[in-house]
Protein backbone atom coordinates (compact mmCIF):
# COMPACT_ATOMS: atom_id res chain seq x y z
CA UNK A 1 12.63 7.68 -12.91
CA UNK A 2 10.47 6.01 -10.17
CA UNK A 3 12.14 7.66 -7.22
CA UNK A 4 11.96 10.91 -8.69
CA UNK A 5 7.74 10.32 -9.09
CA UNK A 6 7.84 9.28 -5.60
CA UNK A 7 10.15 11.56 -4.51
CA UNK A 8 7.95 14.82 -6.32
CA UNK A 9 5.07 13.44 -4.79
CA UNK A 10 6.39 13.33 -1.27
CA UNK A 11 7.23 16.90 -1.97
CA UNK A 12 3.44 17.94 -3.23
CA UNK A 13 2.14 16.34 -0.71
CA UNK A 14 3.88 17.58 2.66
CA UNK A 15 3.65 21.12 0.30
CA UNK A 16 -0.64 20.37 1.00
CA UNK A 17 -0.76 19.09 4.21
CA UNK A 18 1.48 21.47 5.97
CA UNK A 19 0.27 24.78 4.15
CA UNK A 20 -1.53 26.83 6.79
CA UNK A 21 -3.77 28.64 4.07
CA UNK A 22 -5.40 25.28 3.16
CA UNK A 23 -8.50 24.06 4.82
CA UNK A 24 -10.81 20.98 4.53
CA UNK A 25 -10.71 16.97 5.25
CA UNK A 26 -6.74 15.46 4.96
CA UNK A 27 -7.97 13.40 2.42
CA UNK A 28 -8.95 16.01 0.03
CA UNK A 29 -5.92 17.59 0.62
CA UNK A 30 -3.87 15.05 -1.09
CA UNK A 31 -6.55 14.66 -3.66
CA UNK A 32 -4.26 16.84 -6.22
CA UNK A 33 -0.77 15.19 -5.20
CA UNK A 34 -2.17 11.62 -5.82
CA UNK A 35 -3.75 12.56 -9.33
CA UNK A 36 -0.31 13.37 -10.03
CA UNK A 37 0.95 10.49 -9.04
CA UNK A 38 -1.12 8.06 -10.89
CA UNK A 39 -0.97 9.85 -13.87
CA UNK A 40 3.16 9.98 -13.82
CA UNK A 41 2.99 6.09 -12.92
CA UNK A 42 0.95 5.24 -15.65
CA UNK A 43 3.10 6.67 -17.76
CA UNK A 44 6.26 5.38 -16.38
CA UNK A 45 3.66 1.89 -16.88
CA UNK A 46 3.56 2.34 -20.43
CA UNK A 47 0.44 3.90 -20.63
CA UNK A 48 0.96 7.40 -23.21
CA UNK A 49 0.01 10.73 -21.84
CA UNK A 50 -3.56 11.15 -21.32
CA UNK A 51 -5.03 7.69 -21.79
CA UNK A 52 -5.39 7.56 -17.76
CA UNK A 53 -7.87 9.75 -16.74
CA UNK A 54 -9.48 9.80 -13.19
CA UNK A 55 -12.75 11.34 -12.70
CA UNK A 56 -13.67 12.60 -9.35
CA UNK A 57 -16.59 11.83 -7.11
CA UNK A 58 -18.12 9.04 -9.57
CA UNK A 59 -21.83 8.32 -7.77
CA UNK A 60 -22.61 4.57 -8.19
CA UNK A 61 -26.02 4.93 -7.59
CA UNK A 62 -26.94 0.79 -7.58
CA UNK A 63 -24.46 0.92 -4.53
CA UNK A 64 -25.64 3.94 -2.15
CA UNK A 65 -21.94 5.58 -2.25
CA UNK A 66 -19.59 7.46 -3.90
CA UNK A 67 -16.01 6.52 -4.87
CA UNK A 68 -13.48 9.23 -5.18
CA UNK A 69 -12.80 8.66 -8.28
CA UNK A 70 -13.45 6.50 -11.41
CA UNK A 71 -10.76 6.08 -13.70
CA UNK A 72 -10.76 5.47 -17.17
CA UNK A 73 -8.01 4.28 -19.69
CA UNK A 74 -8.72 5.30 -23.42
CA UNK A 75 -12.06 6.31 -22.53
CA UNK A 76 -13.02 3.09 -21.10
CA UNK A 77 -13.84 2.51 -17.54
CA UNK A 78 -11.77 0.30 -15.70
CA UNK A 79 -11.98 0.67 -12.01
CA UNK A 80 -12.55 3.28 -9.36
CA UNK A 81 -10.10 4.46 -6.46
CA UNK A 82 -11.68 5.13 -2.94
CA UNK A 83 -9.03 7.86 -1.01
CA UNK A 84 -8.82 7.76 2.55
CA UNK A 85 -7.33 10.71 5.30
CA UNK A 86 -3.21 9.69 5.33
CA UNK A 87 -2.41 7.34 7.92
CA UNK A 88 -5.80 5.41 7.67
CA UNK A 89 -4.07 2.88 5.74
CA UNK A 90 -5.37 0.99 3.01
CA UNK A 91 -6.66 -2.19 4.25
CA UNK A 92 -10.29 -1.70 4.30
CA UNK A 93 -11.14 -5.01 6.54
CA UNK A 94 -8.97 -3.20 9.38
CA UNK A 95 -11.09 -0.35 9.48
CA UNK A 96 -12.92 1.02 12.75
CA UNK A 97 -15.02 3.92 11.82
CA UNK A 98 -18.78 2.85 11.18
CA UNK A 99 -18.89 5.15 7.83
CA UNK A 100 -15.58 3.22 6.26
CA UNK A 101 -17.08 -0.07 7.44
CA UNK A 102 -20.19 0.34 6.11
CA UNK A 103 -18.86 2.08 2.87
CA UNK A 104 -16.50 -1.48 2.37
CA UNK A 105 -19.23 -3.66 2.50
CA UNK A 106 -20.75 -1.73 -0.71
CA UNK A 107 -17.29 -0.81 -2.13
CA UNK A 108 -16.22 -4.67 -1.89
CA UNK A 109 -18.87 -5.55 -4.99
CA UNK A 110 -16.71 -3.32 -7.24
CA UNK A 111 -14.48 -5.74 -9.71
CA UNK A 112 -11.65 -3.66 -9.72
CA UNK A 113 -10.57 -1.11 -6.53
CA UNK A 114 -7.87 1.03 -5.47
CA UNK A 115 -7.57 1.66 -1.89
CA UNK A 116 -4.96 4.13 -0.87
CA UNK A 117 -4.32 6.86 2.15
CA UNK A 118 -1.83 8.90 0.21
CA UNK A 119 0.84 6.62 1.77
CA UNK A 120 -0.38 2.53 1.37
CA UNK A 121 -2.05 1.43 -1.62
CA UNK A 122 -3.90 -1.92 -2.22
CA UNK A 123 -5.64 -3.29 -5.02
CA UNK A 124 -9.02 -4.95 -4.34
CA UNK A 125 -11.13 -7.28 -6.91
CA UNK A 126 -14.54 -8.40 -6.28
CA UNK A 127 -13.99 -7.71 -2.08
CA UNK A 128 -10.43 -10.09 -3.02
CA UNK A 129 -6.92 -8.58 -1.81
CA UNK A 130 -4.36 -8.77 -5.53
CA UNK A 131 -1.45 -9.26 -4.16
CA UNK A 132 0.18 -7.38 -0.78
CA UNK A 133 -0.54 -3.73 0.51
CA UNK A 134 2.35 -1.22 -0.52
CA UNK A 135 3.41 0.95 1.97
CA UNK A 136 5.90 4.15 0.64
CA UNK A 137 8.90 4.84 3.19
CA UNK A 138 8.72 8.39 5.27
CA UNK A 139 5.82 10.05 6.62
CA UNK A 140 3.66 12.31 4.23
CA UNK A 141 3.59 14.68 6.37
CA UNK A 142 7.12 15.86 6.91
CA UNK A 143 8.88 13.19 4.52
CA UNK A 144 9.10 15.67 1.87
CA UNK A 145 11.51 14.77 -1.66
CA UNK A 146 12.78 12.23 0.90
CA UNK A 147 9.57 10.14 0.40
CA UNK A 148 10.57 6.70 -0.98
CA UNK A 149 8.64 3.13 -2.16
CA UNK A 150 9.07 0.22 -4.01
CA UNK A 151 8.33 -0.33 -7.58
CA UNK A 152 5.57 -2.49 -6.80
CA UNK A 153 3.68 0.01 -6.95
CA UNK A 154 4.11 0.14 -10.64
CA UNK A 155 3.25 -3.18 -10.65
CA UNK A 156 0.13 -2.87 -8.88
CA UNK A 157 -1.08 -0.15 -10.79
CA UNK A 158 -0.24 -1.95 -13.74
CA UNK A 159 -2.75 -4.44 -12.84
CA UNK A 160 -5.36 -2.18 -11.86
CA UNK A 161 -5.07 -0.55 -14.92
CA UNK A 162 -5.16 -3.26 -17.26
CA UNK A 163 -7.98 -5.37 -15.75
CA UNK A 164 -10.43 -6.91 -17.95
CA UNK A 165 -13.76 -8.42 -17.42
CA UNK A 166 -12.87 -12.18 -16.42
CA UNK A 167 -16.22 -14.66 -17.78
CA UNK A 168 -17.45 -17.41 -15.36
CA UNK A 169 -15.86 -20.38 -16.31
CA UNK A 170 -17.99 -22.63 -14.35
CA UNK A 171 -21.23 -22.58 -12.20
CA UNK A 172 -20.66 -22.08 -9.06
CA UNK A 173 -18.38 -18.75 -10.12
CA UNK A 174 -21.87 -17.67 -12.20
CA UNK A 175 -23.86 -18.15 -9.46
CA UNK A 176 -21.35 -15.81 -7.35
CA UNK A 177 -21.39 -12.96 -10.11
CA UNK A 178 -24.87 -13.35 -10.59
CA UNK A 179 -25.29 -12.92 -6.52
CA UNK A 180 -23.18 -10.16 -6.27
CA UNK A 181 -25.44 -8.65 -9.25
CA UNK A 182 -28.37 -9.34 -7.38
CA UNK A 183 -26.94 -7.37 -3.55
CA UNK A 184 -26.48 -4.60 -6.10
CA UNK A 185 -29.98 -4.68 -7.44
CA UNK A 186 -31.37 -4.50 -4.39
CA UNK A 187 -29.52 -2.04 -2.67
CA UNK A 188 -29.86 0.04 -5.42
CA UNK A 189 -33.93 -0.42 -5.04
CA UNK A 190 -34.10 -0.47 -1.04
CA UNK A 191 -32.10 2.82 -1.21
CA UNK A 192 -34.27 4.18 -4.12
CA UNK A 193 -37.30 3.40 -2.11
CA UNK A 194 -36.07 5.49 0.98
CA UNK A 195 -35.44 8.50 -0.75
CA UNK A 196 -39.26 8.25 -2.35
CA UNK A 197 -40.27 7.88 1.49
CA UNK A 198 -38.39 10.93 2.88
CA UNK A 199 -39.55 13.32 -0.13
């Protein structure tokens, strides 16, 4: 059942990326593909049809940016997934455009994070790598049914899906939520006071 996800989704994909009629960023042409994908994974997961539900372009306004998505599970938020033009990767600290770097250093405040460029996936908590970076096997742009990974994946979704909040058990990790609180509180107000300025 996995390869055939996997395999569908290699299809979708290179069916996107290589149709001359569509225009716009890589990344949003993939957008469709990969909700596929994580909603076929959850299920194969355990999760029943329709509890996953990703909502795109959720603006965190305390942050200054804009995830790509936020998904919920049962109505309930549990994390957000930042997409990124294929062959980008998904390892955030490795990234040389000023717009992605700057855009980690907000994103990395999130608790729960999936990074992904259509082709490697990674799970981020509180600016922390879970586990390794999952790469699928064949390009996504001419890999095709042919595309193939490794049910890690359903592993790592499984955790990004099932995350719960996580209480400080000692001092030292409440003063490090409560700072991380606190960068978010004031970016949120220096941001809010440059928009007053420029209107």
């Amino acid at each position: 059942m996995f390869d055939q996800i996997i395999s569908k989704y290699g299809a979708t994909a290179k069916a996107k990326l290589s149709s001359p009629a569509i225009t716009g960023a890589p990344e949003d042409n993939i957008r469709a593909p990969l909700e596929e994908l994580i909603s076929a994974l959850a299920e194969a997961a355990g999760q029943q049809p329709g509890w996953v539900t990703l909502v795109g372009e959720s603006t965190l306004s305390a942050l200054g940016t804009r995830p790509d998505y936020a998904v919920t599970v049962r109505s309930a938020l549990t994390g957000f997934i930042e997409l990124k033009a294929p062959g980008k990767g998904a390892d955030p600290r490795k990234f040389t455009d000023p717009h992605d770097k700057r855009q980690w250093q907000k994103l990395k405040s999130l608790p729960n994070l999936l990074y992904s460029d259509g082709q490697s996936f990674s799970l981020w908590q509180n600016g922390a790598l879970m586990g390794q970076i999952i790469h699928l096997s064949g390009d996504l742009d001419t890999a095709g049914a042919k595309l193939t990974g490794p049910t890690t994946l359903i592993t790592l979704l499984t955790d990004f899906l099932s995350w719960n909040p996580i209480p400080p058990d000692s001092p030292r990790k409440l003063a490090e939520v409560s700072a991380r609180l606190c960068r978010l509180l004031r970016n949120g107000c220096r941001d809010g006071m440059r928009s007053s300025r420029s209107t």
